[in-house]
PDB file of N, CA and C in Angstrom:
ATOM      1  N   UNK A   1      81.855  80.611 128.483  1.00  0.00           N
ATOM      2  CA  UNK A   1      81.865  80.046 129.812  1.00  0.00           C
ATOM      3  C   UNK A   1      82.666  80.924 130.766  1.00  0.00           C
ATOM      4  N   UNK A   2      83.921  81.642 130.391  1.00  0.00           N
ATOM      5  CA  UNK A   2      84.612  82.118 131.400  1.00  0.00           C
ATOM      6  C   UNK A   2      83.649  83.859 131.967  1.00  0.00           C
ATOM      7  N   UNK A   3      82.730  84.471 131.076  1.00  0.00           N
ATOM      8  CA  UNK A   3      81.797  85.256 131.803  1.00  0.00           C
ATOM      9  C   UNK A   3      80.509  85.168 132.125  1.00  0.00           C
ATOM     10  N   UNK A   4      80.872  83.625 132.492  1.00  0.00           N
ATOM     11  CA  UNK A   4      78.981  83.496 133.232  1.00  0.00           C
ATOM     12  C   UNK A   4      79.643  83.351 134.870  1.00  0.00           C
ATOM     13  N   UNK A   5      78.835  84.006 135.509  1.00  0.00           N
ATOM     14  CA  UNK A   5      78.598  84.602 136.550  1.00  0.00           C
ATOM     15  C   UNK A   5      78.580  83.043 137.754  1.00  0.00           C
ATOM     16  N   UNK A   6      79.462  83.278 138.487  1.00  0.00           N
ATOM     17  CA  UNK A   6      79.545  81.997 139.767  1.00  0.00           C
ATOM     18  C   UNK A   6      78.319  82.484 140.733  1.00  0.00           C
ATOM     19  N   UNK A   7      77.595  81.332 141.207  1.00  0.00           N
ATOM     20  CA  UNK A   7      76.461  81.419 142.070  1.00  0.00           C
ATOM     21  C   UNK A   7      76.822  81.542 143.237  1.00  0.00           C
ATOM     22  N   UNK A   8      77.793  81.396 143.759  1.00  0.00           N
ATOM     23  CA  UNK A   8      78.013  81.415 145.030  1.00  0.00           C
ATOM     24  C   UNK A   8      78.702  82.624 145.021  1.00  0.00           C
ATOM     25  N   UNK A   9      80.183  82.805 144.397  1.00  0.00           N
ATOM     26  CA  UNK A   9      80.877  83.682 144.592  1.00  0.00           C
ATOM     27  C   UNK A   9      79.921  85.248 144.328  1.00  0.00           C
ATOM     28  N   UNK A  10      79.354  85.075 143.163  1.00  0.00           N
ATOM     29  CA  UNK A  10      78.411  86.246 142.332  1.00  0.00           C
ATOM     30  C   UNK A  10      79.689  86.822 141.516  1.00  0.00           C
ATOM     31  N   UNK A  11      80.985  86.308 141.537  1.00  0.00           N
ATOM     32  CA  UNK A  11      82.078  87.323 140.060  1.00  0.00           C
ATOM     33  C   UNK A  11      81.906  85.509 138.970  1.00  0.00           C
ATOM     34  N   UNK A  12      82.409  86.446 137.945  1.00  0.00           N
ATOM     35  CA  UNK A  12      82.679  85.516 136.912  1.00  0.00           C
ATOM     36  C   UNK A  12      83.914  84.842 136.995  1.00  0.00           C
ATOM     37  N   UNK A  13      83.728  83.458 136.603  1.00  0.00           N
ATOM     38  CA  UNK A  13      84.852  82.430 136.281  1.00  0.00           C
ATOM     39  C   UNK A  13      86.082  83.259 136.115  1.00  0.00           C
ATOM     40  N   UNK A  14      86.198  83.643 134.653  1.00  0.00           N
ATOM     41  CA  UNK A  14      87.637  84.367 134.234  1.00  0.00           C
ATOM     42  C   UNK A  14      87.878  82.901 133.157  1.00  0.00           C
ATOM     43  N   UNK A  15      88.641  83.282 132.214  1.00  0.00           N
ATOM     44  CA  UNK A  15      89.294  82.599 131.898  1.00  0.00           C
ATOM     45  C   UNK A  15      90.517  81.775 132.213  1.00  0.00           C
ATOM     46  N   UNK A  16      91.240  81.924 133.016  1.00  0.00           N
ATOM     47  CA  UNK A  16      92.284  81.103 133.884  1.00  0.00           C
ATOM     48  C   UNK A  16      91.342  79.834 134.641  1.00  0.00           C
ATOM     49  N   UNK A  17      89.838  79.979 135.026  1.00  0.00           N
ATOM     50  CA  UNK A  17      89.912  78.865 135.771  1.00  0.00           C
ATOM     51  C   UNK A  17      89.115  78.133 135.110  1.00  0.00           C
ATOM     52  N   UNK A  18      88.790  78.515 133.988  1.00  0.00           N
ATOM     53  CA  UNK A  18      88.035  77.682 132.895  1.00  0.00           C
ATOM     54  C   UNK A  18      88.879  76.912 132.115  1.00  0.00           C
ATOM     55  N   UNK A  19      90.231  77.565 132.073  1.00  0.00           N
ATOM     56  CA  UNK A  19      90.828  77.001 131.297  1.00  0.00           C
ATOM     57  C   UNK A  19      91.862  75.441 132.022  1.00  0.00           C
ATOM     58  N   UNK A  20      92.189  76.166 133.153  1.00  0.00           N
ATOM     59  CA  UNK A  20      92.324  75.405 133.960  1.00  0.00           C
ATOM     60  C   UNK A  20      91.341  74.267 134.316  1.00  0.00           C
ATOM     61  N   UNK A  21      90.092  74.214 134.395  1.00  0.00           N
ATOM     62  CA  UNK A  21      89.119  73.271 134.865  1.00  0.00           C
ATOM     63  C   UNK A  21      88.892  72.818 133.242  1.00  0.00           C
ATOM     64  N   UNK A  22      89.107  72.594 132.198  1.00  0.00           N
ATOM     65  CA  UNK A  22      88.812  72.091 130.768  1.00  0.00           C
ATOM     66  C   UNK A  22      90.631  71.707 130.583  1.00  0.00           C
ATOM     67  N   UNK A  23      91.355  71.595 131.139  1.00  0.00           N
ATOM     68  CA  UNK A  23      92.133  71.090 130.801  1.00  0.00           C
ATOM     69  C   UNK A  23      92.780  71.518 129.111  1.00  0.00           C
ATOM     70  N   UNK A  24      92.707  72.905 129.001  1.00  0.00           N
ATOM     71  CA  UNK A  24      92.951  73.743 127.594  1.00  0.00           C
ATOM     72  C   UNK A  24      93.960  75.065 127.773  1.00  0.00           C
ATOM     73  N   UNK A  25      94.544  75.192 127.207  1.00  0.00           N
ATOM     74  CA  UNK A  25      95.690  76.037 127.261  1.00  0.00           C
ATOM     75  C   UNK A  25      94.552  77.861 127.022  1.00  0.00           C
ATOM     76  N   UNK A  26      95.195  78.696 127.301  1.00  0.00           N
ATOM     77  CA  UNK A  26      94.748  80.062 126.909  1.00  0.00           C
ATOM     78  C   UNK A  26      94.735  80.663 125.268  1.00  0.00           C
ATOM     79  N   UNK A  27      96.133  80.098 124.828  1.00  0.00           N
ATOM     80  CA  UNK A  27      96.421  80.237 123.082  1.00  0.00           C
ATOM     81  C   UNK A  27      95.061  78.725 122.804  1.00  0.00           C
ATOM     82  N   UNK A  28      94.839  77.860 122.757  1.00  0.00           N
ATOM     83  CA  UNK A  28      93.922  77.362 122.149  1.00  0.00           C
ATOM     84  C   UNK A  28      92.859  77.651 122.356  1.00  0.00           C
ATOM     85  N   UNK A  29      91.957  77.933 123.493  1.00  0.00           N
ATOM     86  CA  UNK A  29      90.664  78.830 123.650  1.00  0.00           C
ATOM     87  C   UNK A  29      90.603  79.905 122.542  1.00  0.00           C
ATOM     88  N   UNK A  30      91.426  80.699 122.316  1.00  0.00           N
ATOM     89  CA  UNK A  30      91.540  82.048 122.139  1.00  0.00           C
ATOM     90  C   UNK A  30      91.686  81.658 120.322  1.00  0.00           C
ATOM     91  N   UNK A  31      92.368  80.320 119.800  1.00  0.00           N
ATOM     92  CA  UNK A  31      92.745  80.039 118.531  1.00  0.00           C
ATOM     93  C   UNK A  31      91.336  79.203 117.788  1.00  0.00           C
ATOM     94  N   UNK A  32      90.577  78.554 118.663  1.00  0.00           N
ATOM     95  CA  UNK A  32      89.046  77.733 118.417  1.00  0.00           C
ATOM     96  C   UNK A  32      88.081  78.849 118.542  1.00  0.00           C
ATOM     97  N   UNK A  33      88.153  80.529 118.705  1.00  0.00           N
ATOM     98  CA  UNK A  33      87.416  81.289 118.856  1.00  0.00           C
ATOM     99  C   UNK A  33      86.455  80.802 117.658  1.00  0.00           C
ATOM    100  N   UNK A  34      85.196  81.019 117.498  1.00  0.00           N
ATOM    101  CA  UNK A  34      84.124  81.265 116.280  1.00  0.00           C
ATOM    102  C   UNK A  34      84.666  82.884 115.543  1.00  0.00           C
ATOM    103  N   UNK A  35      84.276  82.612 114.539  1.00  0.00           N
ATOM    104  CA  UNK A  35      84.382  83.827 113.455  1.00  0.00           C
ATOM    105  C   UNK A  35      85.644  85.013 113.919  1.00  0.00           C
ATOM    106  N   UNK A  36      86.763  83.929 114.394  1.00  0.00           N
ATOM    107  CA  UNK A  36      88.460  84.699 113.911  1.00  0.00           C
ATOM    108  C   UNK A  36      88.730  84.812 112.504  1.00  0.00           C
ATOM    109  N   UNK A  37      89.189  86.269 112.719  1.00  0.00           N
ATOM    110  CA  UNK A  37      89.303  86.836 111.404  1.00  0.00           C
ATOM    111  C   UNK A  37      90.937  85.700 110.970  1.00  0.00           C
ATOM    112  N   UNK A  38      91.132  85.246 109.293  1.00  0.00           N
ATOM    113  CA  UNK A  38      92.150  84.544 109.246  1.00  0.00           C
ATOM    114  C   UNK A  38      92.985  85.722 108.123  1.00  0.00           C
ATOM    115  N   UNK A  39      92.400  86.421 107.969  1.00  0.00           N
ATOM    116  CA  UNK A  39      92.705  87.798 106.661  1.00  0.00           C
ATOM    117  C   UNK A  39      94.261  88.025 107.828  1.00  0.00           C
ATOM    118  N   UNK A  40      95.142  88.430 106.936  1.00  0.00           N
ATOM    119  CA  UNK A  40      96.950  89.017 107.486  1.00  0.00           C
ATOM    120  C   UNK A  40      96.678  90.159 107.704  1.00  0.00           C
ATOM    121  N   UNK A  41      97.496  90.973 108.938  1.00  0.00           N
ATOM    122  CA  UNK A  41      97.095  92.136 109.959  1.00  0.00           C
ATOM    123  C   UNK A  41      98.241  92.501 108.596  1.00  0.00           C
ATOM    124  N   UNK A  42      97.951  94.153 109.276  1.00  0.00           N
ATOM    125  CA  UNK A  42      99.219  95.189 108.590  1.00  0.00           C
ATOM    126  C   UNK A  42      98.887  95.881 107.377  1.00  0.00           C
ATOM    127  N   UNK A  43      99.799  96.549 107.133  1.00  0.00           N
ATOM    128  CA  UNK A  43     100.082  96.819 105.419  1.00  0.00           C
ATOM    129  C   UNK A  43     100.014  96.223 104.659  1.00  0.00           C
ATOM    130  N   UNK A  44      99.633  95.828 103.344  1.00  0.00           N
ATOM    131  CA  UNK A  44      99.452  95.423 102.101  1.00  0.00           C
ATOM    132  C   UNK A  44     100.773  95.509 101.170  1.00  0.00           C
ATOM    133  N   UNK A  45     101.803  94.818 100.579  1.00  0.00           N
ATOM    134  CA  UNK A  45     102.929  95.177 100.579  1.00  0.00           C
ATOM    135  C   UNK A  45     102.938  95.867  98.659  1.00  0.00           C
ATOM    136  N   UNK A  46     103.632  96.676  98.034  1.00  0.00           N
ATOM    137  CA  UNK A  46     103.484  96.584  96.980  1.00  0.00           C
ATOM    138  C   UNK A  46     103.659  95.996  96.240  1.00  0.00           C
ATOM    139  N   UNK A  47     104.570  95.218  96.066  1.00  0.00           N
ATOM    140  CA  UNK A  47     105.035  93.953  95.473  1.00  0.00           C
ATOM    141  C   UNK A  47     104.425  92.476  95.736  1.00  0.00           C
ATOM    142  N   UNK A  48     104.042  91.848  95.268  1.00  0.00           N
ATOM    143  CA  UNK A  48     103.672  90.259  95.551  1.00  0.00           C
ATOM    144  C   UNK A  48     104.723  89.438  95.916  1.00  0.00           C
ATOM    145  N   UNK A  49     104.695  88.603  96.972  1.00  0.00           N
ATOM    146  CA  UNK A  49     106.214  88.014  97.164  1.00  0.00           C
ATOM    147  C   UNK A  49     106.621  87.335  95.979  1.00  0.00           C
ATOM    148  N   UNK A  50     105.687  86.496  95.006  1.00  0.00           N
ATOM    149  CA  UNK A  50     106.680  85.466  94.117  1.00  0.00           C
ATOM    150  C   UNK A  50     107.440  87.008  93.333  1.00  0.00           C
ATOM    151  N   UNK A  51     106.772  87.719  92.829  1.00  0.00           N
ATOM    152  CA  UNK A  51     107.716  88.982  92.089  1.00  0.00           C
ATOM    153  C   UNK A  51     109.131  89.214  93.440  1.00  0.00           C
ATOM    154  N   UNK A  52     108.761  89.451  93.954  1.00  0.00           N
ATOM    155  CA  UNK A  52     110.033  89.372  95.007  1.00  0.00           C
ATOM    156  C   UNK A  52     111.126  88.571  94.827  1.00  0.00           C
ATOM    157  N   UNK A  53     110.747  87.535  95.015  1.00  0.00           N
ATOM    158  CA  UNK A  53     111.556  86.374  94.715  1.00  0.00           C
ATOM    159  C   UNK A  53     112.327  86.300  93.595  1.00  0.00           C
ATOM    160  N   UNK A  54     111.984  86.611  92.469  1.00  0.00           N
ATOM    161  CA  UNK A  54     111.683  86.498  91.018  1.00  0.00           C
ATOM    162  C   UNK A  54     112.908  87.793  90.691  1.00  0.00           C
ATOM    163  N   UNK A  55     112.641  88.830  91.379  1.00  0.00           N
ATOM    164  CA  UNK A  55     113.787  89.696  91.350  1.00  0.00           C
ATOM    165  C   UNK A  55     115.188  89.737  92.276  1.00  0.00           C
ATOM    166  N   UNK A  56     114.673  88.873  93.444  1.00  0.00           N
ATOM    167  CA  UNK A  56     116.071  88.255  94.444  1.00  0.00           C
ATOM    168  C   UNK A  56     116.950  87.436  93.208  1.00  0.00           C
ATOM    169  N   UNK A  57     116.141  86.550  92.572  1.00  0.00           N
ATOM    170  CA  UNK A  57     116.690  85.530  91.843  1.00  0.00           C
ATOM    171  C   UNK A  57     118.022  85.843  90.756  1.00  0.00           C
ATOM    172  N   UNK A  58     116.906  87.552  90.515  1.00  0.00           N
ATOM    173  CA  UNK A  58     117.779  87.583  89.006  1.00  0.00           C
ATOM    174  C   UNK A  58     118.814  88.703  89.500  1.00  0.00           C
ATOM    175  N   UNK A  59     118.343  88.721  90.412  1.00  0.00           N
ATOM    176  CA  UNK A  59     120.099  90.282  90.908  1.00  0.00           C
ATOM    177  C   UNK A  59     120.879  89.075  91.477  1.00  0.00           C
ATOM    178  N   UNK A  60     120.891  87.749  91.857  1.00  0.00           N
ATOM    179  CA  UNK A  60     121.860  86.903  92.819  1.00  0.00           C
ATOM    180  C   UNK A  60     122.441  86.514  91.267  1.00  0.00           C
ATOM    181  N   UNK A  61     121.678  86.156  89.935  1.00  0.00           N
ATOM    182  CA  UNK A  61     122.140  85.510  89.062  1.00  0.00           C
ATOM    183  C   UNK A  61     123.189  86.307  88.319  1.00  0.00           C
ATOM    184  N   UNK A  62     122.736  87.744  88.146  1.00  0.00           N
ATOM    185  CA  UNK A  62     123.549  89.108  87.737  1.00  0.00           C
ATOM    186  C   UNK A  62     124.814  89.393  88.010  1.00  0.00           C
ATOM    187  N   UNK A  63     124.877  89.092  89.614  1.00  0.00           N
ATOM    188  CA  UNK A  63     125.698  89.451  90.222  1.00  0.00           C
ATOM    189  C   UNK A  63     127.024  88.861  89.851  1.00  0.00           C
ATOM    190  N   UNK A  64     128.962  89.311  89.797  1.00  0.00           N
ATOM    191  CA  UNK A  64     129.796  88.482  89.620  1.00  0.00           C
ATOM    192  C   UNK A  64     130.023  87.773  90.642  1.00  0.00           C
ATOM    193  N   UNK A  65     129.158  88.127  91.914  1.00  0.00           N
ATOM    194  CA  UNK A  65     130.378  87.832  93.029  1.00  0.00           C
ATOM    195  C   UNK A  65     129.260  86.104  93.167  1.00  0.00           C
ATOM    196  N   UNK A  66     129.894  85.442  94.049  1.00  0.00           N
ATOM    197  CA  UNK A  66     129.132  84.275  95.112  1.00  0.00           C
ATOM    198  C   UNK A  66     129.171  84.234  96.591  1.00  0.00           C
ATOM    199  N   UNK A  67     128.275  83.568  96.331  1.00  0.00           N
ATOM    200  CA  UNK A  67     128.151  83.590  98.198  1.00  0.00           C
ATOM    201  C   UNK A  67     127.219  84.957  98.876  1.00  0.00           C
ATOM    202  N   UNK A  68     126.628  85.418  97.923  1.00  0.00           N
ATOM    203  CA  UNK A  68     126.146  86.747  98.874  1.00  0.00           C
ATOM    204  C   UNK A  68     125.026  86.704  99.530  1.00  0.00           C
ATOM    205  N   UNK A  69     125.006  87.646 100.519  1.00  0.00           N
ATOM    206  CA  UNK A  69     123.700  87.510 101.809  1.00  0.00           C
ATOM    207  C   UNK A  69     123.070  88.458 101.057  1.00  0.00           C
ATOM    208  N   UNK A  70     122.072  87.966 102.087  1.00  0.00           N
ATOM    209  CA  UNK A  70     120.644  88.867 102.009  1.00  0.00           C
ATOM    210  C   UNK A  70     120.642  90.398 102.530  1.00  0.00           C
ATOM    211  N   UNK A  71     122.204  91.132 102.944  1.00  0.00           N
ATOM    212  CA  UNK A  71     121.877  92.476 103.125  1.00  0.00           C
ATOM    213  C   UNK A  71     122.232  93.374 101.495  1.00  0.00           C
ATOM    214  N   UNK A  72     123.432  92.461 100.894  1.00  0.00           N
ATOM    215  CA  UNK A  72     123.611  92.864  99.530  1.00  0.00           C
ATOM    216  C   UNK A  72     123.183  92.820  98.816  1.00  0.00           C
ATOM    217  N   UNK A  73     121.625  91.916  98.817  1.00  0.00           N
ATOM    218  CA  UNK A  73     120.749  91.907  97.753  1.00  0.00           C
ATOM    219  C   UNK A  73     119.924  92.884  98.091  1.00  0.00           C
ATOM    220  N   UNK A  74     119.520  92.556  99.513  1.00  0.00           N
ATOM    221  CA  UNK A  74     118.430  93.820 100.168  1.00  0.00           C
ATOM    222  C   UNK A  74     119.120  95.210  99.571  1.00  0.00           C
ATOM    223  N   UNK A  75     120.025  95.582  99.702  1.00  0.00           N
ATOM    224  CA  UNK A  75     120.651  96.865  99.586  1.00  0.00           C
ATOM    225  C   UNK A  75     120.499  97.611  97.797  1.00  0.00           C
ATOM    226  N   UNK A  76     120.887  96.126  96.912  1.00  0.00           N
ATOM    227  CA  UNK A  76     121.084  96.658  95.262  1.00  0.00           C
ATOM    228  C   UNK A  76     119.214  97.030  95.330  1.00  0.00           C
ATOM    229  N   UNK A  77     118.782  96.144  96.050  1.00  0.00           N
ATOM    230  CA  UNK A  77     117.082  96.264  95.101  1.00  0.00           C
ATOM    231  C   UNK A  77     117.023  97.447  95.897  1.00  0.00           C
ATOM    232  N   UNK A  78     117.167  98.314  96.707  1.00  0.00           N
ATOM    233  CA  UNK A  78     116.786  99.257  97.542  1.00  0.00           C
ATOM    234  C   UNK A  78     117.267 100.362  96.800  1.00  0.00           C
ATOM    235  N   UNK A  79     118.494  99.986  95.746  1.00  0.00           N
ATOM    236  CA  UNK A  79     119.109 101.316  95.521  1.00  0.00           C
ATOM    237  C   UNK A  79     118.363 101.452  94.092  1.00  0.00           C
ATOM    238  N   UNK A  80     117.974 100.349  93.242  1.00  0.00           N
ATOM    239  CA  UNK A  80     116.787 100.110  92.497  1.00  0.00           C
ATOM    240  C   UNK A  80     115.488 101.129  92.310  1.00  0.00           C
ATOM    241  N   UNK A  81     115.285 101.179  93.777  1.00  0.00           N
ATOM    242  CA  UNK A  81     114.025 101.476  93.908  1.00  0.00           C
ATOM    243  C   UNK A  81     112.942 100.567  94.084  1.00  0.00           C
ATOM    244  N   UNK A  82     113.324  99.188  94.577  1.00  0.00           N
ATOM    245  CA  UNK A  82     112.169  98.318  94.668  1.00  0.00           C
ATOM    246  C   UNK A  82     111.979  97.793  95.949  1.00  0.00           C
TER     247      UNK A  82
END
């Protein structure tokens, strides 16, 4: 609807006044599209997250200390190699 052509004016609607005249936001037009791809953009990661997890688990369990964040775990698995 927003590029069919106004009879009077002769330009197209646009989407702002379609969306506006349907009473529909721009993110929901755009989210009810037909045949949106739902496949995840990006890189493919090497690891599967539950393995992720699975190795967060067992370096937090390893570890002597408590209480540790997520840059000291990020950091051991990095020095790992994972």
């Amino acid at each position: 609807m927003s590029h069919t052509i106004s009879p009077s004016t002769a330009r197209i609607y646009g989407l702002k006044s379609v969306s506006l005249a349907w009473d529909v936001s721009r993110s929901t037009y755009y989210s009810r599209q037909k045949g949106k791809s739902t496949a995840k953009r990006g890189p493919k990661p090497k690891i599967d997250d539950s393995e992720v997890l699975s190795l967060v688990k067992k370096d937090i369990q390893e570890s002597p200390f408590t209480g540790e964040g997520h840059r000291k775990v990020h950091a051991r698995l990095k020095r790992k190699k994972i």
